[in-house]
PDB file of N, CA and C in Angstrom:
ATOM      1  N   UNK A   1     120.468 103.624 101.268  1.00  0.00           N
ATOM      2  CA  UNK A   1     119.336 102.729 101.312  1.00  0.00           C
ATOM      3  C   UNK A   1     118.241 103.360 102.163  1.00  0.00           C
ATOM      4  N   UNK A   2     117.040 102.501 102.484  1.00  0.00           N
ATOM      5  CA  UNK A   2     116.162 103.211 102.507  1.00  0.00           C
ATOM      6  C   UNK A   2     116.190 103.195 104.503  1.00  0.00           C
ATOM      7  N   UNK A   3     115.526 103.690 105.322  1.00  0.00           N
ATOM      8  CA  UNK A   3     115.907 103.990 106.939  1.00  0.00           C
ATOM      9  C   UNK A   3     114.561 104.327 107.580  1.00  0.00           C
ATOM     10  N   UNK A   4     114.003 103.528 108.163  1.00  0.00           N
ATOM     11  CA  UNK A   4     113.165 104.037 108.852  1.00  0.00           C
ATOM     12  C   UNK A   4     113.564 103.691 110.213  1.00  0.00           C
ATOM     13  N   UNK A   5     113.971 105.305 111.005  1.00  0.00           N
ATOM     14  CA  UNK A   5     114.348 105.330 111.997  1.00  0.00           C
ATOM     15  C   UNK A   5     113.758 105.173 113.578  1.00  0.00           C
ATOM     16  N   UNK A   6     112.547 105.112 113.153  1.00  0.00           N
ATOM     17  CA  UNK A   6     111.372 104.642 114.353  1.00  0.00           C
ATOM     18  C   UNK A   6     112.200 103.719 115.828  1.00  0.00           C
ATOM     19  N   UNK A   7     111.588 103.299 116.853  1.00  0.00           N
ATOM     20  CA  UNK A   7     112.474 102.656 117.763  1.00  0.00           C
ATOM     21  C   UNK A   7     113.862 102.912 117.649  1.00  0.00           C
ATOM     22  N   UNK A   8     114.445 102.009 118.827  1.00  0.00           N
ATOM     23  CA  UNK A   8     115.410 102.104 119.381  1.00  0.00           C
ATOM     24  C   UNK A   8     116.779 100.672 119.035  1.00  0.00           C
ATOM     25  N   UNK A   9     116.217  99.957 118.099  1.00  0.00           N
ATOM     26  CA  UNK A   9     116.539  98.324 117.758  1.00  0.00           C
ATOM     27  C   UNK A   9     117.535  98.635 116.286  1.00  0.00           C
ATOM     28  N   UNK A  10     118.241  98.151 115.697  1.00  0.00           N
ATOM     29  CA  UNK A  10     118.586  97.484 114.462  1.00  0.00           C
ATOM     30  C   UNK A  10     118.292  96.627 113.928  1.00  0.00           C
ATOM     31  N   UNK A  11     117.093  96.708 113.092  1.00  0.00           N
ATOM     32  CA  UNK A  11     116.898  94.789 112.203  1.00  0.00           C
ATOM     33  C   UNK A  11     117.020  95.902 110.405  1.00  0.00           C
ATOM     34  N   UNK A  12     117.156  94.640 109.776  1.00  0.00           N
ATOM     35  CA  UNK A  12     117.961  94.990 108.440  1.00  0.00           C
ATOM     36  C   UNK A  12     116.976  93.843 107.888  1.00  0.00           C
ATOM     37  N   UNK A  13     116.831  94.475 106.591  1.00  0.00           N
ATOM     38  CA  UNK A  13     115.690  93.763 105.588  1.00  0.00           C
ATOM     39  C   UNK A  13     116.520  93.709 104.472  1.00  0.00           C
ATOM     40  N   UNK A  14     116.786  92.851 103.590  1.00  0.00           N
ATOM     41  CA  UNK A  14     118.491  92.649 102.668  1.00  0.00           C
ATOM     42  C   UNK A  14     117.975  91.499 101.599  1.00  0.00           C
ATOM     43  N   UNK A  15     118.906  91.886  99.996  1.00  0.00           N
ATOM     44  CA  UNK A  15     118.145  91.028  99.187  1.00  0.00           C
ATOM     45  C   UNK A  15     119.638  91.043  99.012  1.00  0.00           C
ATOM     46  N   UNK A  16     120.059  89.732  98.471  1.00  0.00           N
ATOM     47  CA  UNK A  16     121.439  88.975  98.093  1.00  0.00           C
ATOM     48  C   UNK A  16     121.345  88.168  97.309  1.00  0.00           C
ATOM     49  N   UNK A  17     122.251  88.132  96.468  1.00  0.00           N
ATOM     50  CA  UNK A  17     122.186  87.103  95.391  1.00  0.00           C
ATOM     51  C   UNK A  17     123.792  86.791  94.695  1.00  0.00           C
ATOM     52  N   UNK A  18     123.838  86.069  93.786  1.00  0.00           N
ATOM     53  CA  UNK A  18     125.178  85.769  93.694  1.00  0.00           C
ATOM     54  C   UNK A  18     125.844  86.157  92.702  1.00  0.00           C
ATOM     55  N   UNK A  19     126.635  85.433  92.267  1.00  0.00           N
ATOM     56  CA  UNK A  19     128.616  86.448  91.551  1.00  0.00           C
ATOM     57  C   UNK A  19     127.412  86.997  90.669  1.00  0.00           C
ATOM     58  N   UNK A  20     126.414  86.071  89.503  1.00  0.00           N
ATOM     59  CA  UNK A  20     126.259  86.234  88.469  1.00  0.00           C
ATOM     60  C   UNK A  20     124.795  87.130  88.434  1.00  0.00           C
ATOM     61  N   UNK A  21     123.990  87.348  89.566  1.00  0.00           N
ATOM     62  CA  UNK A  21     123.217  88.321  89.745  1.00  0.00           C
ATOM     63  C   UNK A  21     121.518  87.392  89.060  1.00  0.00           C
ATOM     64  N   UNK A  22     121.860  85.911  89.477  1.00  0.00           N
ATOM     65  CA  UNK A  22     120.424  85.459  88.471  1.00  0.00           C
ATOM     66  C   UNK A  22     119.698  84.643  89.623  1.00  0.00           C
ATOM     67  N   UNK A  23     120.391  84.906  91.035  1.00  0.00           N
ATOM     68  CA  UNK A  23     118.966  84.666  91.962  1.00  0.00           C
ATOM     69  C   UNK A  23     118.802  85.318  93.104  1.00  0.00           C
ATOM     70  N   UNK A  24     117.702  86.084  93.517  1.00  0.00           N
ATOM     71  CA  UNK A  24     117.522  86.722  94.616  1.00  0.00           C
ATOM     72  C   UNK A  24     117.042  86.080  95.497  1.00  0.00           C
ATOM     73  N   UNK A  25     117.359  87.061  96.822  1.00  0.00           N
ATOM     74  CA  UNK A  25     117.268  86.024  98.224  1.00  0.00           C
ATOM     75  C   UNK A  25     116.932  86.722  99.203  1.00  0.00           C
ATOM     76  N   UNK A  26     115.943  87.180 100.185  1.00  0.00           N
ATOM     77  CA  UNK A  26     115.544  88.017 101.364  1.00  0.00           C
ATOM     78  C   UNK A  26     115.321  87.637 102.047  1.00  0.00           C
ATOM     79  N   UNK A  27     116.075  88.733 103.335  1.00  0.00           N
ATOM     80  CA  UNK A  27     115.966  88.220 104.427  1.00  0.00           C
ATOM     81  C   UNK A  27     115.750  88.933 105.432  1.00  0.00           C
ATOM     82  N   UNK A  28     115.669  88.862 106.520  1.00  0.00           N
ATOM     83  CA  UNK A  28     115.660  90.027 108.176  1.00  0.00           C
ATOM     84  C   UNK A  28     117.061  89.488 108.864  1.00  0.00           C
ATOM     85  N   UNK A  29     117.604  90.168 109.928  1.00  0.00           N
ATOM     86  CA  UNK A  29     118.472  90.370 110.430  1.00  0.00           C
ATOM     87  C   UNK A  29     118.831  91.345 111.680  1.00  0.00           C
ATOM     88  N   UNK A  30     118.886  90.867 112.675  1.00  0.00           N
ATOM     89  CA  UNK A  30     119.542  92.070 113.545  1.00  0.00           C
ATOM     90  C   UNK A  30     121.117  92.706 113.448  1.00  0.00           C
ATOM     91  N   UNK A  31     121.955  91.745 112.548  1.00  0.00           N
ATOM     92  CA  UNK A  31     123.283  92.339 112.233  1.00  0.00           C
ATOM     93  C   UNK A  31     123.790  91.994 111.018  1.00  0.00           C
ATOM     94  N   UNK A  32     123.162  92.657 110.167  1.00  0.00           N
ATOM     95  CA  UNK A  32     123.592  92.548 108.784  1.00  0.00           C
ATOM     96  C   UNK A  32     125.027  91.872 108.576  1.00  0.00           C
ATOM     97  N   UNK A  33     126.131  93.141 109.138  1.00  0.00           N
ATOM     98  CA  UNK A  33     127.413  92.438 108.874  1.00  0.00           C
ATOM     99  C   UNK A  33     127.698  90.835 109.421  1.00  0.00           C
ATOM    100  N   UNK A  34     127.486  90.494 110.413  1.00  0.00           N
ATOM    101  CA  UNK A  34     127.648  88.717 110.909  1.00  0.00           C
ATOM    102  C   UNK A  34     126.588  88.193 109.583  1.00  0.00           C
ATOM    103  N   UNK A  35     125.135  88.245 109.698  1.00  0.00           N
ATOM    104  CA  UNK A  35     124.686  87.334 108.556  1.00  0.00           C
ATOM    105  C   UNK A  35     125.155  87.536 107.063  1.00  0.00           C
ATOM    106  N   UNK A  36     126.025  88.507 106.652  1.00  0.00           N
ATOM    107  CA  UNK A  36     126.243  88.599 105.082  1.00  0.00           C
ATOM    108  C   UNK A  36     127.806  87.683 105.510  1.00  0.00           C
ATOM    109  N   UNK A  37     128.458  87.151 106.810  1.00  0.00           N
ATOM    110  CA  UNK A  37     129.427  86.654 106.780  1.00  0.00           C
ATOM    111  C   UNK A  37     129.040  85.001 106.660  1.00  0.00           C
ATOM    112  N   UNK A  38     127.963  85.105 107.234  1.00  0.00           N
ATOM    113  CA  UNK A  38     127.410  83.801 107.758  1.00  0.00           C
ATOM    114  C   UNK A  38     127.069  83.157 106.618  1.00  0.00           C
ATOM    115  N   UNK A  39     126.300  83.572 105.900  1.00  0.00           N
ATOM    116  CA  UNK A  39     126.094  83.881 104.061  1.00  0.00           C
ATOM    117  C   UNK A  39     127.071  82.984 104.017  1.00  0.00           C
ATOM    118  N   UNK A  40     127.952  83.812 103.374  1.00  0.00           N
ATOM    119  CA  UNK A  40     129.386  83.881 102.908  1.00  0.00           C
ATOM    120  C   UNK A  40     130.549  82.147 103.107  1.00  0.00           C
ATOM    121  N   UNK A  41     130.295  82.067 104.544  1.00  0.00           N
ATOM    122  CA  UNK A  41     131.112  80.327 105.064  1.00  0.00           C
ATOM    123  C   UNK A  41     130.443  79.386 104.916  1.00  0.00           C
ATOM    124  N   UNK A  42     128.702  79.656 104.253  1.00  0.00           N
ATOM    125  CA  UNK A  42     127.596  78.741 103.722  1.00  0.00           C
ATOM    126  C   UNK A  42     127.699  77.494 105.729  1.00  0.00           C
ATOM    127  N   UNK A  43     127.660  78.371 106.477  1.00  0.00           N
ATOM    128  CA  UNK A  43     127.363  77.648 107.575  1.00  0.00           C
ATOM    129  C   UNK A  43     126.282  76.316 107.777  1.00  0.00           C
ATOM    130  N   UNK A  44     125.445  76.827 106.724  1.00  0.00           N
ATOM    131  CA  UNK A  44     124.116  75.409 106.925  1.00  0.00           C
ATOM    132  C   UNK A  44     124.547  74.914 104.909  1.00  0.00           C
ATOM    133  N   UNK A  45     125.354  74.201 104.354  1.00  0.00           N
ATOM    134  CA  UNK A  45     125.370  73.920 103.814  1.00  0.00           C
ATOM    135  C   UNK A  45     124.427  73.632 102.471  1.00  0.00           C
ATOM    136  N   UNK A  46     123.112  72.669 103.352  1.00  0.00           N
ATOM    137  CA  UNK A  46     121.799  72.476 102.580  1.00  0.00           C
ATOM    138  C   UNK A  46     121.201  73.899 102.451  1.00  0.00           C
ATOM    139  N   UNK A  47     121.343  74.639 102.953  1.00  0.00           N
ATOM    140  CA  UNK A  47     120.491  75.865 102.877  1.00  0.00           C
ATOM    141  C   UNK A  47     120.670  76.582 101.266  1.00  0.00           C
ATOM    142  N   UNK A  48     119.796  77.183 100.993  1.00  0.00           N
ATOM    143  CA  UNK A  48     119.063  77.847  99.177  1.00  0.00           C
ATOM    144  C   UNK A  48     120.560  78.653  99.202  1.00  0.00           C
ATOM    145  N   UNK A  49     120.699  79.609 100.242  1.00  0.00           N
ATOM    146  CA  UNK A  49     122.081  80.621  99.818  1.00  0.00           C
ATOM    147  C   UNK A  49     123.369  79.631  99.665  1.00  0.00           C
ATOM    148  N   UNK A  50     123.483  78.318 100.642  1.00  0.00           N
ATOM    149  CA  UNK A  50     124.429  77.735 100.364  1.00  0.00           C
ATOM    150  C   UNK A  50     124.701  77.170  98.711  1.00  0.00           C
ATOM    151  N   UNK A  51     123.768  76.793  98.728  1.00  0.00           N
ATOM    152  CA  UNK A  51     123.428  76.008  97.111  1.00  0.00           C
ATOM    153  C   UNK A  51     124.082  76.362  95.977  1.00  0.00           C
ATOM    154  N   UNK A  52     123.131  78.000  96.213  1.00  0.00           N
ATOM    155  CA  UNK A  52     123.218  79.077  94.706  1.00  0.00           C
ATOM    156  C   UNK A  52     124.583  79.789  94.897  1.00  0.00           C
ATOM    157  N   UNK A  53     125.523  79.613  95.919  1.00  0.00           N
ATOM    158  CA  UNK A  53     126.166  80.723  96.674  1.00  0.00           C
ATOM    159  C   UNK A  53     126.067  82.228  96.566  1.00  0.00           C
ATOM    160  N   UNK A  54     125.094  82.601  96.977  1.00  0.00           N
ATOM    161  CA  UNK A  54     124.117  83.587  97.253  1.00  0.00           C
ATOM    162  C   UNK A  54     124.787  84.081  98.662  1.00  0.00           C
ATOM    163  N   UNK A  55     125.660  85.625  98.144  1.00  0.00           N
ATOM    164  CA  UNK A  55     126.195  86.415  99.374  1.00  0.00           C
ATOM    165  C   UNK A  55     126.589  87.486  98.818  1.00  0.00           C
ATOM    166  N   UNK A  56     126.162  88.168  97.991  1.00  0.00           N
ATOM    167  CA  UNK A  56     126.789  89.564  97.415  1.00  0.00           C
ATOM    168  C   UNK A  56     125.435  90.215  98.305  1.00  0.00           C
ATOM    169  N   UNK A  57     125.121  91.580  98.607  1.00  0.00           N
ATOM    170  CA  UNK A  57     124.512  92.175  98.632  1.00  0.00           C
ATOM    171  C   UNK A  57     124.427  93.315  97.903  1.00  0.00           C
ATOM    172  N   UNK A  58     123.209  92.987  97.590  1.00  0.00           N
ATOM    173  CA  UNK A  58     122.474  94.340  96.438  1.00  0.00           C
ATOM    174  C   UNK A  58     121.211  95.687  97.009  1.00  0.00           C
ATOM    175  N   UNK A  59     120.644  95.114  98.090  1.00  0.00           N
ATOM    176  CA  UNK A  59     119.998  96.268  98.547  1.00  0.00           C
ATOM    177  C   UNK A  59     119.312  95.557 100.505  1.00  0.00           C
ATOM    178  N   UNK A  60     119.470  96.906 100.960  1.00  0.00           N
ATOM    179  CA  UNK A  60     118.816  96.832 102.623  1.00  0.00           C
ATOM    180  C   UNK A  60     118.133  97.947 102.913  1.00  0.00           C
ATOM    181  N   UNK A  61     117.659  97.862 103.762  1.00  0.00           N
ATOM    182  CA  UNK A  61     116.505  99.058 104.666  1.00  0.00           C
ATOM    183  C   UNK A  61     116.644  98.437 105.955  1.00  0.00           C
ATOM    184  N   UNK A  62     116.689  99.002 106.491  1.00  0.00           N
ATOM    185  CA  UNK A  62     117.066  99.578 108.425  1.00  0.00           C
ATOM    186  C   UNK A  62     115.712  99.652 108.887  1.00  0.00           C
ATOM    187  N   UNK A  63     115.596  99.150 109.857  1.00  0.00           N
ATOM    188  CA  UNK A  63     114.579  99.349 111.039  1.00  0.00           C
ATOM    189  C   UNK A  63     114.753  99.487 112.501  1.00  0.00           C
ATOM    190  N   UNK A  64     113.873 100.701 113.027  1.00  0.00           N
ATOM    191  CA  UNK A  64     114.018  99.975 114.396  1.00  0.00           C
ATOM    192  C   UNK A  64     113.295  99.072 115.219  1.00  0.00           C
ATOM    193  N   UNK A  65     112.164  98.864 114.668  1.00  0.00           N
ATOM    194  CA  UNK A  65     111.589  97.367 115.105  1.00  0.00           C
ATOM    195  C   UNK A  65     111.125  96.311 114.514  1.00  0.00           C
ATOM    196  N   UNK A  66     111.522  94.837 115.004  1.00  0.00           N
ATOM    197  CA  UNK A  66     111.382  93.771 114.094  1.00  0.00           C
ATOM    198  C   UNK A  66     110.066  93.908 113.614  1.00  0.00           C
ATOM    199  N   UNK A  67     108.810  94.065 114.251  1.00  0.00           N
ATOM    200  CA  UNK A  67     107.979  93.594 113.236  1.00  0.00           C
ATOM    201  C   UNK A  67     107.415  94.198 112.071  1.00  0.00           C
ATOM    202  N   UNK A  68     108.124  95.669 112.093  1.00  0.00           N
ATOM    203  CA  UNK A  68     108.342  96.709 110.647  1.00  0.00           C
ATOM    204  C   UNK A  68     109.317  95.680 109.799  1.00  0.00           C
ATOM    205  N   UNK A  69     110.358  95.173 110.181  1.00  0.00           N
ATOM    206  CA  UNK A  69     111.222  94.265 109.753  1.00  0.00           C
ATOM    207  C   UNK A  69     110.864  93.092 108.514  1.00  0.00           C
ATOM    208  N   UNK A  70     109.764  92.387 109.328  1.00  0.00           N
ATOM    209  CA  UNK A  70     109.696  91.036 109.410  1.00  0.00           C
ATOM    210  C   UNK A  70     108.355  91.470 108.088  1.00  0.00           C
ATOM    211  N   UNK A  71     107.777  92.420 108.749  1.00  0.00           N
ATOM    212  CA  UNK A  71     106.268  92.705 107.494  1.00  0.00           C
ATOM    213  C   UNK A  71     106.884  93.249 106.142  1.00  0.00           C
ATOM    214  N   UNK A  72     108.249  94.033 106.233  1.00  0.00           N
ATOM    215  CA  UNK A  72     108.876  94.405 105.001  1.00  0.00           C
ATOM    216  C   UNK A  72     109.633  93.280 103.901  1.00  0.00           C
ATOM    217  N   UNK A  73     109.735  92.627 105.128  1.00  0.00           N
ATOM    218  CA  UNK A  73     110.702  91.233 104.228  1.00  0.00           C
ATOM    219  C   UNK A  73     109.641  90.353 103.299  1.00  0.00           C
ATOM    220  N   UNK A  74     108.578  89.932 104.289  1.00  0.00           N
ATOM    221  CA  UNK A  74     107.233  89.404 103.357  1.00  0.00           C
ATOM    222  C   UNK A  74     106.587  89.604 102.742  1.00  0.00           C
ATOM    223  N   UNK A  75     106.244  91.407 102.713  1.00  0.00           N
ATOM    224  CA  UNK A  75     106.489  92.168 101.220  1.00  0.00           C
ATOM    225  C   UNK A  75     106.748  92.170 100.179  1.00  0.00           C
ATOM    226  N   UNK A  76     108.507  92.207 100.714  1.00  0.00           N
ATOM    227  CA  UNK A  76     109.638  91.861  99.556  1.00  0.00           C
ATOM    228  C   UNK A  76     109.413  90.573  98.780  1.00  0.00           C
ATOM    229  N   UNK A  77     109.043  89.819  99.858  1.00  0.00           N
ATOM    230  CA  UNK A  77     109.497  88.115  99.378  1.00  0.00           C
ATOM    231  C   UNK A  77     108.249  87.962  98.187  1.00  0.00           C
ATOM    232  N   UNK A  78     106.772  88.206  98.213  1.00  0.00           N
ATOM    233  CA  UNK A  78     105.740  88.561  97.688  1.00  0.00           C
ATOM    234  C   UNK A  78     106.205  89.232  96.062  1.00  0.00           C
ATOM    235  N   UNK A  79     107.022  89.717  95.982  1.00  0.00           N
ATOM    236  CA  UNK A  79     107.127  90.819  94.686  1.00  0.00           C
ATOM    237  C   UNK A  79     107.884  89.609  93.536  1.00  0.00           C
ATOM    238  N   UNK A  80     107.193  90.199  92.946  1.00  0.00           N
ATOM    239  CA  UNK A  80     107.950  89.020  91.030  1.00  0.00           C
ATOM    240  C   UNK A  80     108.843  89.866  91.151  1.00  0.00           C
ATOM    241  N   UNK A  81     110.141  88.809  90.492  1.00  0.00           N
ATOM    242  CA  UNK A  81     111.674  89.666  90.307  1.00  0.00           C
ATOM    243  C   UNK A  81     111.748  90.559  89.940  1.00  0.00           C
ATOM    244  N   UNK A  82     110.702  90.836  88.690  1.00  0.00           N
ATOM    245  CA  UNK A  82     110.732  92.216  88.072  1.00  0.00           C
ATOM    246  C   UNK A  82     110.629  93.395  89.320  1.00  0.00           C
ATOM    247  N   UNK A  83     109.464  93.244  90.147  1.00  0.00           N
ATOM    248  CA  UNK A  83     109.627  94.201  90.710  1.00  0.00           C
ATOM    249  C   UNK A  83     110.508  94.634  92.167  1.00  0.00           C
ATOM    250  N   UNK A  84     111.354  93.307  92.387  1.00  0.00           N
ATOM    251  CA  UNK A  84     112.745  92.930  93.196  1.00  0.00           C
ATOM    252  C   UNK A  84     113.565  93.957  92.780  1.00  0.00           C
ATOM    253  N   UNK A  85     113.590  93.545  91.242  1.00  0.00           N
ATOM    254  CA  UNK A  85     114.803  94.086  90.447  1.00  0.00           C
ATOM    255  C   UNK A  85     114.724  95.944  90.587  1.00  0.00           C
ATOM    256  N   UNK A  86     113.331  96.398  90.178  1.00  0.00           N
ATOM    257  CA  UNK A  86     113.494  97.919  89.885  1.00  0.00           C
ATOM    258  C   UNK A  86     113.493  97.940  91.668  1.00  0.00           C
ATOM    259  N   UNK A  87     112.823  97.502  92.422  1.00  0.00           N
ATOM    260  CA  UNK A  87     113.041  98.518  94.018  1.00  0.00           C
ATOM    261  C   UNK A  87     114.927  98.523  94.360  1.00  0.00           C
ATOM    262  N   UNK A  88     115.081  97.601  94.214  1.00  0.00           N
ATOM    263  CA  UNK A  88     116.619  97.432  94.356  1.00  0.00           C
ATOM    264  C   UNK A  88     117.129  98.542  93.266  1.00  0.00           C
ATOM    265  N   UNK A  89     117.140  99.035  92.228  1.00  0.00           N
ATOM    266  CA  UNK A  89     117.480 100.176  91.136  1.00  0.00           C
ATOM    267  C   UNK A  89     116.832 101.149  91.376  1.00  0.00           C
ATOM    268  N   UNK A  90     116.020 101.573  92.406  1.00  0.00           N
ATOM    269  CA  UNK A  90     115.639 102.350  92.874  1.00  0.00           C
ATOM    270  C   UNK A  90     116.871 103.224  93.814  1.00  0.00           C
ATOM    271  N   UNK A  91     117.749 102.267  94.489  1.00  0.00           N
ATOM    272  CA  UNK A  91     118.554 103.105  95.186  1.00  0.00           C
ATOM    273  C   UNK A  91     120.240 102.085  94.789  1.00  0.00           C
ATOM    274  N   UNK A  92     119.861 101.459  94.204  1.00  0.00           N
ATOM    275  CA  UNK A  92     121.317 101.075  93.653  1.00  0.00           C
ATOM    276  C   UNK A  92     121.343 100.594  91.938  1.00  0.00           C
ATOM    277  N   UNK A  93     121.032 101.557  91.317  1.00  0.00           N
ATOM    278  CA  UNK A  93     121.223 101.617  89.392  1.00  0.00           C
ATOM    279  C   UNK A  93     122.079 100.789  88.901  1.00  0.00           C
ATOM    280  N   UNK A  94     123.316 100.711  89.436  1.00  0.00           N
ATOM    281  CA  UNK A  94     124.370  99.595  89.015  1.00  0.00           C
ATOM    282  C   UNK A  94     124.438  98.417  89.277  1.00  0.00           C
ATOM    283  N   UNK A  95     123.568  97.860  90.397  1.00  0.00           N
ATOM    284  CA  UNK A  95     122.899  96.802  91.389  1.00  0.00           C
ATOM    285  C   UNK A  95     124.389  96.063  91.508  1.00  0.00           C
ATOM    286  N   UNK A  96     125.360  96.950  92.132  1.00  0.00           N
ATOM    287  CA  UNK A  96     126.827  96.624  92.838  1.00  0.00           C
ATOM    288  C   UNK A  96     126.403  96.218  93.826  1.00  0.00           C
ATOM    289  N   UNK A  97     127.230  95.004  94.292  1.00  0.00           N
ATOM    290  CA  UNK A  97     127.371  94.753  95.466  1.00  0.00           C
ATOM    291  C   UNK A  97     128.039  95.669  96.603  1.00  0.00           C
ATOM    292  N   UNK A  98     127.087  95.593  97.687  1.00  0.00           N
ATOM    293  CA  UNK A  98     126.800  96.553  98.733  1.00  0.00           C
ATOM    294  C   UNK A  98     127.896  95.855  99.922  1.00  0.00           C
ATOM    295  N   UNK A  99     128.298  95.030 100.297  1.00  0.00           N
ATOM    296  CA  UNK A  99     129.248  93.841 100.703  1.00  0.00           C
ATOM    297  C   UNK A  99     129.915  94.897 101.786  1.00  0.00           C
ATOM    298  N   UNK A 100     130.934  95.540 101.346  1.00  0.00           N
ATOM    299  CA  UNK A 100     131.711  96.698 101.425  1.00  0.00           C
ATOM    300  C   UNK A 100     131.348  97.419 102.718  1.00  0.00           C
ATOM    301  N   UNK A 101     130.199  98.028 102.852  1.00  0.00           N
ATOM    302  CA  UNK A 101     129.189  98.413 103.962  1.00  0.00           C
ATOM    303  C   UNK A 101     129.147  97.981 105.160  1.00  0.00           C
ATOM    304  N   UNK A 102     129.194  96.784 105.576  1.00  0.00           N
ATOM    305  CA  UNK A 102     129.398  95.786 106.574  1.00  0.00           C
ATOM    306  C   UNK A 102     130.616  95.038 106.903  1.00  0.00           C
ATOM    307  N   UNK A 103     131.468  95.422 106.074  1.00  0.00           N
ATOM    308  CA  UNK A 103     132.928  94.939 106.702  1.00  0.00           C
ATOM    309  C   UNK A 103     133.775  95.223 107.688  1.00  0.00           C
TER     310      UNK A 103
END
């Protein structure tokens, strides 16, 4: 995935979506692995990932400071699926879940 190694921090910019791959979801993070778990036990129930059960991961980029972070995610969030879909096939063609990574 993609790394911009700048600073000294970990925040993670991450699009997830579920078993069947028909809704995307972005987010920021300082620890990918806890929030793709957090995802995962649908901790806030009402919440959009709880809903759709939205917790596979399909693509991230690394930062070392949040507000590279936070401006990449609103970016992301900004883009029609179409173009969700090819940046994510940009570095994952099979758009497998990435899950695996953070365990």
């Amino acid at each position: 995935m993609i790394e911009h190694t700048e600073g000294i921090y970990n925040f993670y910019v991450y699009i997830i979506t579920n078993k069947y791959k028909t809704v995307l979801y972005t987010g920021v993070t300082n620890n990918l692995k806890l929030r793709l778990q957090q995802h995962k036990e649908k901790l806030n129930p009402k919440s959009f990932t709880s809903k759709y059960n939205v917790h596979y991961l399909l693509y991230f980029e690394h930062f070392g400071w949040i507000q590279q972070a936070i401006a990449r995610e609103k970016e992301i969030k900004n883009l029609l699926r179409k173009k969700k879909i090819n940046l994510i096939k940009e570095k994952n063609p099979k758009m497998e879940f990435l899950n695996h990574y953070f365990e």
